[in-house]
Protein backbone atom coordinates (compact mmCIF):
# COMPACT_ATOMS: atom_id res chain seq x y z
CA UNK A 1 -33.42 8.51 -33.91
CA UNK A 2 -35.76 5.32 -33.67
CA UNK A 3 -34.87 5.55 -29.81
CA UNK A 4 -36.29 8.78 -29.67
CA UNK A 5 -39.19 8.04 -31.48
CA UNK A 6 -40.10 5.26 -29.55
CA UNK A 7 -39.32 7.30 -26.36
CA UNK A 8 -42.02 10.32 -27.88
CA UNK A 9 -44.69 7.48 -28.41
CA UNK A 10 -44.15 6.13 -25.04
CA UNK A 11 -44.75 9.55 -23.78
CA UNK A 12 -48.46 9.82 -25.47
CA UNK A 13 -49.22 6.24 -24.69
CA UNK A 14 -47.60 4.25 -21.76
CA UNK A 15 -48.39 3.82 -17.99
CA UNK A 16 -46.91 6.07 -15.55
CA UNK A 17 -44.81 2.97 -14.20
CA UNK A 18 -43.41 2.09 -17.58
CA UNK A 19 -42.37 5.55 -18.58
CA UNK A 20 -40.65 6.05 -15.31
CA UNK A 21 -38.68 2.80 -16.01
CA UNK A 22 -38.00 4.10 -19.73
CA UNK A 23 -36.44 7.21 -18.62
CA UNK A 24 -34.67 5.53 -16.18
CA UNK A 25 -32.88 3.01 -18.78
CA UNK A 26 -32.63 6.07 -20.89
CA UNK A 27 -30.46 8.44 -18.27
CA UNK A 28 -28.29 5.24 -17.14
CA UNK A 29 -27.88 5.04 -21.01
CA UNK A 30 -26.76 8.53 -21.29
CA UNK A 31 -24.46 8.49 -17.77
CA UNK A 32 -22.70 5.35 -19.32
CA UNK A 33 -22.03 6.68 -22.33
CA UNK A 34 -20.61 9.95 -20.79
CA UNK A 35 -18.21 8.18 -18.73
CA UNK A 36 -16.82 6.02 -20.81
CA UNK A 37 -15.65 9.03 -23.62
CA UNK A 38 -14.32 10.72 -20.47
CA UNK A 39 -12.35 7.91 -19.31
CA UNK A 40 -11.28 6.96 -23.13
CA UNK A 41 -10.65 10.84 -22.48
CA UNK A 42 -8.43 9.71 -19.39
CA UNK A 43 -6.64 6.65 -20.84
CA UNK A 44 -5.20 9.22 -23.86
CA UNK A 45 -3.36 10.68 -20.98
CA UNK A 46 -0.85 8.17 -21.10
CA UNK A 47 -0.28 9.37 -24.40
CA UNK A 48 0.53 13.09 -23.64
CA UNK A 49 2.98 11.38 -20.11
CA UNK A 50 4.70 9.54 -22.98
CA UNK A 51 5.99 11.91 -25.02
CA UNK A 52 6.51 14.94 -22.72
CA UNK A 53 8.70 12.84 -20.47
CA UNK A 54 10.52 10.94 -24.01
CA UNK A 55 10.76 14.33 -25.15
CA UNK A 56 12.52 15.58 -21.85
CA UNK A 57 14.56 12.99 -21.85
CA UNK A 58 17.80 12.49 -23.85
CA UNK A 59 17.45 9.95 -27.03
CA UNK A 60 19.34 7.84 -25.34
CA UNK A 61 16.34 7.42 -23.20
CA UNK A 62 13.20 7.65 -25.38
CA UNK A 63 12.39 3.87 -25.62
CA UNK A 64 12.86 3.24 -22.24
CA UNK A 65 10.66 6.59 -21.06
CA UNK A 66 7.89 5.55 -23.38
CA UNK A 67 8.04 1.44 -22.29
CA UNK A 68 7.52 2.86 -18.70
CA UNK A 69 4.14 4.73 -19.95
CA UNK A 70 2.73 1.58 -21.91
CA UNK A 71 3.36 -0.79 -19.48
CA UNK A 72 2.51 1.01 -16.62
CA UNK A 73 -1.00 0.97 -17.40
CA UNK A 74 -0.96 -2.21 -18.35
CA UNK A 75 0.19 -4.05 -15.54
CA UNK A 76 -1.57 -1.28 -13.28
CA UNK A 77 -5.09 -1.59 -14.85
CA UNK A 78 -4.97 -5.21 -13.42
CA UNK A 79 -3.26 -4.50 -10.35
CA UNK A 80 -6.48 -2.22 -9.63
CA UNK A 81 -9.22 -4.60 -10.90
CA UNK A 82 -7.93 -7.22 -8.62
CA UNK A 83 -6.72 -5.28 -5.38
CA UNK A 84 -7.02 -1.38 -6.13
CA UNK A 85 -10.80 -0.88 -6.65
CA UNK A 86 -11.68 -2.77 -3.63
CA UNK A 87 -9.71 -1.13 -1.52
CA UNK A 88 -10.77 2.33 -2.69
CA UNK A 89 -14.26 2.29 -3.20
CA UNK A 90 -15.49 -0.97 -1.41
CA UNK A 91 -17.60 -0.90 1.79
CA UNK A 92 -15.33 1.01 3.93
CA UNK A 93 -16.72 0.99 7.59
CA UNK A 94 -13.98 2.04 9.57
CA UNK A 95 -13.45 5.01 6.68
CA UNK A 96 -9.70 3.74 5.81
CA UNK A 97 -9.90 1.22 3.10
CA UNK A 98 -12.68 -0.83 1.60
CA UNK A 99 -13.66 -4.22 2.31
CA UNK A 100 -15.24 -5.86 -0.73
CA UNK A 101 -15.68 -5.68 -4.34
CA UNK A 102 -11.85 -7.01 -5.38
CA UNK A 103 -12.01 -8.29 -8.69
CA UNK A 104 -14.88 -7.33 -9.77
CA UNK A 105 -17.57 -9.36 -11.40
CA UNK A 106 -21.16 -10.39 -11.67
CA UNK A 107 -21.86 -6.53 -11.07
CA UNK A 108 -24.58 -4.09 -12.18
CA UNK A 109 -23.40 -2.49 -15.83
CA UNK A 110 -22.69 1.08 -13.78
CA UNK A 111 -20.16 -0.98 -11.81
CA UNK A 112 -18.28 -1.90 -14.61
CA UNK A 113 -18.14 1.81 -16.17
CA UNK A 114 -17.22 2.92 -12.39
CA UNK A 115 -14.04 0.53 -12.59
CA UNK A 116 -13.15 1.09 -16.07
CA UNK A 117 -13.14 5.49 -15.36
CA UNK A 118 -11.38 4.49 -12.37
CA UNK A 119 -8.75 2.72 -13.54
CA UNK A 120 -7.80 5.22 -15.91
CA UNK A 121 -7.54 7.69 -12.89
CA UNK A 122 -4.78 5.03 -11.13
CA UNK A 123 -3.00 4.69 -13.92
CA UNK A 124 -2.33 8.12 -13.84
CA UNK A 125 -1.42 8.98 -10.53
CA UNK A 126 1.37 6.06 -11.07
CA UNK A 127 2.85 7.56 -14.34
CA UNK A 128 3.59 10.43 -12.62
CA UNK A 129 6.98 9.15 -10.93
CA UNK A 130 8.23 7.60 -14.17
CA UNK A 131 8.92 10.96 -15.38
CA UNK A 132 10.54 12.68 -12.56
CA UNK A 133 12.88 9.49 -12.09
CA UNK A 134 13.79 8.86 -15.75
CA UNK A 135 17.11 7.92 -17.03
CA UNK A 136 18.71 6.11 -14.13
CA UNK A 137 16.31 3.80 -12.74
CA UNK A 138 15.71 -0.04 -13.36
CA UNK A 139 12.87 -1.30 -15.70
CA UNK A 140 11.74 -4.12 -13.24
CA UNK A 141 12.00 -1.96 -10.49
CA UNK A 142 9.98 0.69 -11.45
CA UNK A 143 7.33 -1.64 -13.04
CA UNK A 144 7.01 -3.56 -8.74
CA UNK A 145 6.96 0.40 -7.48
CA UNK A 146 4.04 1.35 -9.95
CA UNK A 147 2.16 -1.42 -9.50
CA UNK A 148 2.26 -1.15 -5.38
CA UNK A 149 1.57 2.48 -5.86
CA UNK A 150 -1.50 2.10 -8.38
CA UNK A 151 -3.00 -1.08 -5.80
CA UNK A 152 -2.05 0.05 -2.31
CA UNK A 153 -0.53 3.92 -1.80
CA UNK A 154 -2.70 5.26 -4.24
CA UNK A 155 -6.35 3.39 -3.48
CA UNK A 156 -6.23 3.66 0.82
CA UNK A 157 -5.62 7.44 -0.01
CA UNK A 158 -8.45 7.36 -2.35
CA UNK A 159 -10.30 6.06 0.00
CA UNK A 160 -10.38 8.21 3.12
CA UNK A 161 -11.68 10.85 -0.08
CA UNK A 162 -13.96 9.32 -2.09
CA UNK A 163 -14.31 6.00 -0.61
CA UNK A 164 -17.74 4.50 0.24
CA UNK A 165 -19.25 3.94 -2.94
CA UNK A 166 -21.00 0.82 -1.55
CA UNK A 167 -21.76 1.66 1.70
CA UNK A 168 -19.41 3.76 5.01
CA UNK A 169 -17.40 6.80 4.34
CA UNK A 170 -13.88 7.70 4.17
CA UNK A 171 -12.88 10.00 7.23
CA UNK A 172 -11.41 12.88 5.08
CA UNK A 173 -15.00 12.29 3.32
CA UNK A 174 -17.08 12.48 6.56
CA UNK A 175 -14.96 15.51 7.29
CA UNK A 176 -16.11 17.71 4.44
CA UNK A 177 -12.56 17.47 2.23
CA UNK A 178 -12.99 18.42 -1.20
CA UNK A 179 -11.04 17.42 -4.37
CA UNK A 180 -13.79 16.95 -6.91
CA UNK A 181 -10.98 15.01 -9.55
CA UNK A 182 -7.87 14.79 -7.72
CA UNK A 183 -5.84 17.08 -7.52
CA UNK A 184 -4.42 15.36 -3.93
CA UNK A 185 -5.87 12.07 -4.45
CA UNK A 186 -4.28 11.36 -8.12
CA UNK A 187 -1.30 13.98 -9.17
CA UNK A 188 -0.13 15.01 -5.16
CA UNK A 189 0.28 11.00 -4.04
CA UNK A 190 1.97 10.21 -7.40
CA UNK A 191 3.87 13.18 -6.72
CA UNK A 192 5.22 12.37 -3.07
CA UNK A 193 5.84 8.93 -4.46
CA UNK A 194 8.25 10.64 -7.16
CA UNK A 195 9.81 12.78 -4.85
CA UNK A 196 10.54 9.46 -2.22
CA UNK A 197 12.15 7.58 -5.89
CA UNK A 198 14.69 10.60 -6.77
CA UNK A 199 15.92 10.54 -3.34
CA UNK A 200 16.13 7.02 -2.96
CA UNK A 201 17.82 6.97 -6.70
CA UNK A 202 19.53 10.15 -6.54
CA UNK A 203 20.44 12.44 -9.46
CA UNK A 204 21.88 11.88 -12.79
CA UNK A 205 25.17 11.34 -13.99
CA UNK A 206 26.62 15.43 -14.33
CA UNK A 207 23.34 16.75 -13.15
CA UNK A 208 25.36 18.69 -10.19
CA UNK A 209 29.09 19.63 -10.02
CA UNK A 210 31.13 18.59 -7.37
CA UNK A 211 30.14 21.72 -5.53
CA UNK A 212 26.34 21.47 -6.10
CA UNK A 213 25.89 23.30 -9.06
CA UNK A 214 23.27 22.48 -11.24
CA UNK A 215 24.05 21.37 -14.84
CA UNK A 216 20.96 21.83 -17.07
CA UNK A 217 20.61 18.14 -19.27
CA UNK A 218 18.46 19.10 -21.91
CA UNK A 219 15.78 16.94 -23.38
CA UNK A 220 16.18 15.84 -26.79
CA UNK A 221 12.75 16.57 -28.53
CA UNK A 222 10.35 19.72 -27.27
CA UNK A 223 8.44 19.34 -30.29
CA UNK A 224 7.38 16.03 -28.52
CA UNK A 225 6.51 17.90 -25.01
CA UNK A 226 4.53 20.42 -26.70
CA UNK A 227 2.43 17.98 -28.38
CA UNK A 228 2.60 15.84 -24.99
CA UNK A 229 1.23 18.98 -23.30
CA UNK A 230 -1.83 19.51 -25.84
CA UNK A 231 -2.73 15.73 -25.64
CA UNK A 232 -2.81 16.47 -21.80
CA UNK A 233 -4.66 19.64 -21.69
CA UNK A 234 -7.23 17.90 -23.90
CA UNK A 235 -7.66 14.74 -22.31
CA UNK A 236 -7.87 16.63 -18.48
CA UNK A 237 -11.70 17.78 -19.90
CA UNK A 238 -12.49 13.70 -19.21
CA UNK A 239 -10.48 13.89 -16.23
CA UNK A 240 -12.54 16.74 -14.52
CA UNK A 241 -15.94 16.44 -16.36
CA UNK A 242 -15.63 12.52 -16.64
CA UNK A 243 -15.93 13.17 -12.24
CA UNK A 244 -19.22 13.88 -12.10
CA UNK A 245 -20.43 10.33 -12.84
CA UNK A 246 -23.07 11.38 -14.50
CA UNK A 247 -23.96 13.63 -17.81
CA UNK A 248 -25.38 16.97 -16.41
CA UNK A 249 -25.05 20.20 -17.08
CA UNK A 250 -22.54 21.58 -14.69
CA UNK A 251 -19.73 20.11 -16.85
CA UNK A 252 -20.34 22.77 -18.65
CA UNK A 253 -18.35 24.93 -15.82
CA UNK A 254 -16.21 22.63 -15.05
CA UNK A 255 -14.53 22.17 -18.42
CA UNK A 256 -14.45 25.57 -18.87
CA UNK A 257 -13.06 26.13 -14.92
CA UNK A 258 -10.30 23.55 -16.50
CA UNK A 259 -9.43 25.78 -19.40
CA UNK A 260 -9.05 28.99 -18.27
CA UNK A 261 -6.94 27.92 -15.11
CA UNK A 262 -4.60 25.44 -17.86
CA UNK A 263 -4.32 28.89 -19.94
CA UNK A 264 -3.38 31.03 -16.73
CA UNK A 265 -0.90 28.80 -15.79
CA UNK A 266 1.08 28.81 -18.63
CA UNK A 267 0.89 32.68 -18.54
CA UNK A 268 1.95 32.85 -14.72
CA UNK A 269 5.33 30.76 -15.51
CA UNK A 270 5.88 33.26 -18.55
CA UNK A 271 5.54 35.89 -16.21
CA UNK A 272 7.39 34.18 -13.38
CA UNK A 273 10.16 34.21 -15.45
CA UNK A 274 9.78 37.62 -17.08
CA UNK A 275 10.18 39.37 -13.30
CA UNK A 276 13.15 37.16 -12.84
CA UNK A 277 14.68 37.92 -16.04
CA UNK A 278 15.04 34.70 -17.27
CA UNK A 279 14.66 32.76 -20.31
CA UNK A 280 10.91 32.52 -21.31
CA UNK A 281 11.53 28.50 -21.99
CA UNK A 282 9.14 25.95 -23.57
CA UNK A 283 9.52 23.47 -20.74
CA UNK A 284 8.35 25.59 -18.21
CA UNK A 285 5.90 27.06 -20.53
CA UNK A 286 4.11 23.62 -21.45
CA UNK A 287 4.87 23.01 -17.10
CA UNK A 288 3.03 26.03 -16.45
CA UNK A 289 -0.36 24.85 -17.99
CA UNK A 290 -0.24 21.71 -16.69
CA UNK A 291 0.83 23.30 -12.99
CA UNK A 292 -2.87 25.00 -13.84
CA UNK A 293 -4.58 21.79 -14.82
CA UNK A 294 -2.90 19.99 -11.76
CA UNK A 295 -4.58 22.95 -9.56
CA UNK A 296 -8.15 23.12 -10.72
CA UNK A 297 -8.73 19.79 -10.33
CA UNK A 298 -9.68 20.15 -6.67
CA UNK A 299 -11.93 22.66 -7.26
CA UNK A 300 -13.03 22.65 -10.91
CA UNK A 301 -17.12 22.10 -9.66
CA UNK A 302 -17.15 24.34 -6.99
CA UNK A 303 -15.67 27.74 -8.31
CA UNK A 304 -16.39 30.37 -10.40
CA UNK A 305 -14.45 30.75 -13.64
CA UNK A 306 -12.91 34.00 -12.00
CA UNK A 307 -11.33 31.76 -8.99
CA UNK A 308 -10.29 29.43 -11.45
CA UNK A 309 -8.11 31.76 -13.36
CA UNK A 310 -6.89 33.34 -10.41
CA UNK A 311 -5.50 29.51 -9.11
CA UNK A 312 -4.20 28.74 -12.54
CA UNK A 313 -2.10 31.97 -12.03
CA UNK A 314 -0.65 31.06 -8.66
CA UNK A 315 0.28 27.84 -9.85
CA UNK A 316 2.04 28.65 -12.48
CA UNK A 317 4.40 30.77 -10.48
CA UNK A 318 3.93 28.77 -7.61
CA UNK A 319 5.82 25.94 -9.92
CA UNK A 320 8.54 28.10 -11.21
CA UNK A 321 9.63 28.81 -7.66
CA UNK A 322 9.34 24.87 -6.47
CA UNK A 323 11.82 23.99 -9.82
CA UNK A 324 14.27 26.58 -8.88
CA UNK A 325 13.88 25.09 -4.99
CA UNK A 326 14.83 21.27 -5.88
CA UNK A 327 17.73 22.50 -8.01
CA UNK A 328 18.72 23.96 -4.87
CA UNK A 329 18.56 21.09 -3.05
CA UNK A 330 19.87 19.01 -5.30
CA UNK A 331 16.87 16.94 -6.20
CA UNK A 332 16.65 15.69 -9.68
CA UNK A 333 13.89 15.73 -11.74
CA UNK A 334 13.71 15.37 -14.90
CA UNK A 335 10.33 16.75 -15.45
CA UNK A 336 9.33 18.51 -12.69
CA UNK A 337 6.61 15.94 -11.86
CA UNK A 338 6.99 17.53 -8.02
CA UNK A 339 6.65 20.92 -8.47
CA UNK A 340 3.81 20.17 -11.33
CA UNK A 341 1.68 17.72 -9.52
CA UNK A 342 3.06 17.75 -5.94
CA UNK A 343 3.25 21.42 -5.12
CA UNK A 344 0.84 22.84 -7.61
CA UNK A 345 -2.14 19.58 -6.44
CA UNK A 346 -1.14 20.36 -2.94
CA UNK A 347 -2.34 24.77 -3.81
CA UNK A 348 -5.14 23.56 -5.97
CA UNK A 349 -6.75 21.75 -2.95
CA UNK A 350 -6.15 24.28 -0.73
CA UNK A 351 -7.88 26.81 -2.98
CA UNK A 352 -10.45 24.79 -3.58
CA UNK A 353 -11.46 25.35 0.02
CA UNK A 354 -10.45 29.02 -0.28
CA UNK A 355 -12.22 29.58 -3.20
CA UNK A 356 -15.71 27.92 -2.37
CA UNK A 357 -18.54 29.37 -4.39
CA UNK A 358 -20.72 31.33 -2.70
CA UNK A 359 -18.44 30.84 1.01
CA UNK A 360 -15.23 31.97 0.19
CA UNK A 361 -12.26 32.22 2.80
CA UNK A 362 -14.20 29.76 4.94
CA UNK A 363 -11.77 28.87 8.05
CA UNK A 364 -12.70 25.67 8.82
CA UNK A 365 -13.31 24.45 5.42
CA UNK A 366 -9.79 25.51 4.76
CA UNK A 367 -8.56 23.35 8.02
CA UNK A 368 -9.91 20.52 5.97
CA UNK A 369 -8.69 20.95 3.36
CA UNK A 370 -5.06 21.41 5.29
CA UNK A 371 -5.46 18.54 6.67
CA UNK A 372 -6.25 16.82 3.96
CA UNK A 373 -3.20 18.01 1.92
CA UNK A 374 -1.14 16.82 5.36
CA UNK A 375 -2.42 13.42 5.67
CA UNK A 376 -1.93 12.47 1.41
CA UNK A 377 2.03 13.36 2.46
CA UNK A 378 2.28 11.99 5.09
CA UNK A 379 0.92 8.47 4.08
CA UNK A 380 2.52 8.68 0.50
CA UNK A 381 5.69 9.89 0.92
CA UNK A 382 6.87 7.27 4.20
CA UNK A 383 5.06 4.52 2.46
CA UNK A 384 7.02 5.06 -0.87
CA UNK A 385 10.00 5.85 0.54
CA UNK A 386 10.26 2.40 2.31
CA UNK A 387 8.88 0.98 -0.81
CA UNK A 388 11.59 2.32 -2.77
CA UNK A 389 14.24 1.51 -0.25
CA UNK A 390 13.12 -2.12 -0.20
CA UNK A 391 12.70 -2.68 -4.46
CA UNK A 392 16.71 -0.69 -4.52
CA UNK A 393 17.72 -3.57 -1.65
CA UNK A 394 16.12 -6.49 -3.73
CA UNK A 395 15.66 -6.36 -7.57
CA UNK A 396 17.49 -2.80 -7.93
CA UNK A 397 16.52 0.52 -8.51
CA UNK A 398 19.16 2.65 -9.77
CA UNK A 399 20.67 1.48 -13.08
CA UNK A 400 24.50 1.17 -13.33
CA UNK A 401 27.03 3.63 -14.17
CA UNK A 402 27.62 2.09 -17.42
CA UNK A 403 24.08 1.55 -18.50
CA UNK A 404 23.08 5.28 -17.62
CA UNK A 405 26.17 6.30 -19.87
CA UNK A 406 24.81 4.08 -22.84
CA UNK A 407 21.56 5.09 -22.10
CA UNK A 408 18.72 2.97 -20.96
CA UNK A 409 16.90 1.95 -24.61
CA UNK A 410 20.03 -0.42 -24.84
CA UNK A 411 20.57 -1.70 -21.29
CA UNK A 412 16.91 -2.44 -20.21
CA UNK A 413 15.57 -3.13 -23.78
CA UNK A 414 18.09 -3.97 -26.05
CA UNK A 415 16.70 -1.21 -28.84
CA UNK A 416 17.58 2.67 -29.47
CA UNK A 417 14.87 4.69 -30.44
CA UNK A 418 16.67 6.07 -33.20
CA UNK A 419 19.38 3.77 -34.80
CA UNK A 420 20.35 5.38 -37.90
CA UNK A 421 21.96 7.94 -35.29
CA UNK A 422 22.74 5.99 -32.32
CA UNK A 423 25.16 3.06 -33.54
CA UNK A 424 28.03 4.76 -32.35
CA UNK A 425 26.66 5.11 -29.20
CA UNK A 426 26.20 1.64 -28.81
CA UNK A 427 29.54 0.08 -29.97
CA UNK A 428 28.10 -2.31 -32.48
CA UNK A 429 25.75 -3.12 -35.10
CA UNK A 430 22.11 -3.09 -34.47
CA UNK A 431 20.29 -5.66 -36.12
């Protein structure tokens, strides 16, 4: 209040020159504070990964799911201040990568909001893969793969999109590609990474018979993915509005955009699986929002709420079909992390160039926006693939028969997530 009394006296009183520099202070106040809630907003993400994926998982599994979230982010966050940021968002010339501003410091105060929003956004696109390559894989070797994704796969991606914060332009930029919060930069990359760590890995223990037939592992707590699912749907209003930068009023559409395709894609997996006369499960339920979250994100700024709904929808069936597809092939996910952020950020940023308010169906906008979609594949998933290949050949990727029997809580961590149940499972007392 005394801020804004000051400010009102400065209006009746002060030099032109002052109450320019006022305001100014004033709106760099205001976009600070904005971006910080939204990437607070961001970081609570984690939370929601955690427990849908622990819930997913069997018990056996919890600790180690959840260890995978909290660390993640933790050794990511300075993975990216040292190496990520730089690479993303520093002076990018050639339009590839950046070229300065690697661990950041001595910086104007917007700098430091800029890294800590963006940093929140890494950390993200590397949880992605714990989920889809959960209990079977290594600690160790999924901590080296996250960090390499969150400092290297992730950021040179980043920056052919939104590089050239401090001066050049990436060349997807330059081009005219669109994905206002991610929807190819953050969830499709982590998603090709997943997809090149459950091939390298392979599938669970029983996942598939002998002749290919899929064997349904159910996850142990879907009270916990529910609840993951709400923490996400909540904390994607940061993720899309938090991508302006700046507080204005357009967020105003865009969370709303957000909502109404999250909503929509729930109800095109229920329907999905009405036609095909299958169970209407919570899984694909709590999938199917997210599918519709994962979709908007491209184009959250630059539709109308009718186009959002409408790309929610297609999503949501859109991911029902891609699950169905990698049982076929015998790819195993455990949470559909592919299908969810892979196929459904792949449509999103394809309809974000269909969709286009006020030029819809716009050819060579939606050539962009193609090609776009082609180059995040065809950089992520080689680059993981090899990375994966090389972590399984050194430190080890794929946990042992025996630990993936006992479950990974025990193995990796020495600790069950629920002991009063589990000390038969682990042959001896657990102190």
């Amino acid at each position: 209040m005394s801020r804004l009394i000051a400010l009102l006296i400065a209006l009746l009183f002060l030099p032109t020159s002052v109450l320019a520099e006022e305001s100014a202070e004033l709106r760099l106040s205001l976009d600070t504070v904005w971006l910080v809630t939204a990437g607070a907003l961001v970081f609570f993400m984690q939370a929601g990964f955690a427990l849908l994926e622990s819930g997913m998982a069997r018990s056996k599994n919890a600790v180690n799911v959840i260890m995978k979230n909290y660390t993640d982010v933790c050794f990511g966050a300075l993975a990216f201040w040292l190496v990520g940021y730089g690479l993303m968002f520093g002076a990018n010339p050639s339009g590839f990568f950046g070229t300065d501003h690697f661990l950041l410091g001595n910086a104007e105060h917007m700098d430091y909001s800029q890294l800590f929003f963006q940093a929140m956004f890494a950390a993200t696109a590397a949880t992605i893969a714990s989920g889809a390559m959960a209990e079977r894989t290594h600690y160790w070797g999924y901590i080296i793969g996250s960090v390499i994704v969150t400092a290297f796969i992730y950021a040179v991606y980043g920056s052919w999109v939104w590089g050239g914060l401090y001066g050049g332009e990436g060349w997807l930029r330059e081009l005219g590609f669109i994905d206002f919060a991610g929807s190819s930069v953050v969830h499709a990359i982590g998603a090709w990474c997943a997809l090149a760590g459950i091939i390298v890995i392979g599938p669970r223990l029983g996942r598939f018979s002998p002749e290919g037939e899929p064997r349904p592992i159910q996850g142990h707590n879907l009270t916990l993915v529910a609840l993951g699912g709400f923490i996400l749907w909540l904390a994607w209003f940061g993720f899309n509005g938090g991508s302006t930068g700046h507080a204005e009023a357009r967020i105003g559409l865009i969370v709303l955009n957000t909502h109404v395709a999250a909503a929509s894609g729930a109800v095109g997996a229920v329907l999905a699986l009405l036609v095909q006369r299958r169970a209407v499960l919570l899984t694909a339920t709590v999938n199917g929002s997210l599918a519709g979250l994962v979709s908007i994100t491209a184009g959250c700024a630059t539709m109308e709420p009718t186009y959002a709904i409408l790309t929610g929808l297609v999503a949501g069936m859109l991911m029902v079909a891609a699950t169905a597809f990698m049982e076929q092939v015998r790819l195993d996910d455990v949470v559909g992390a592919v299908p969810v952020h892979g196929v459904c950020g792949a449509w999103g940023t394809v309809a974000a160039g269909l969709f286009y308010r006020d030029d819809l169906f716009n050819l060579g906008r939606i050539f962009v926006q193609l090609l776009g979609v082609a180059a995040g594949f065809l950089w992520a998933f080689p680059a993981a693939l090899i990375m994966y290949l090389l972590i399984d050949r050194t430190v080890g990727l794929r946990a042992d028969t025996l630990a993936e029997q006992r479950g990974l809580d025990y193995s990796e961590h020495y600790e069950v997530g629920y002991p009063e149940f589990q000390r038969d499972l682990l042959h001896e007392e657990i102190r």
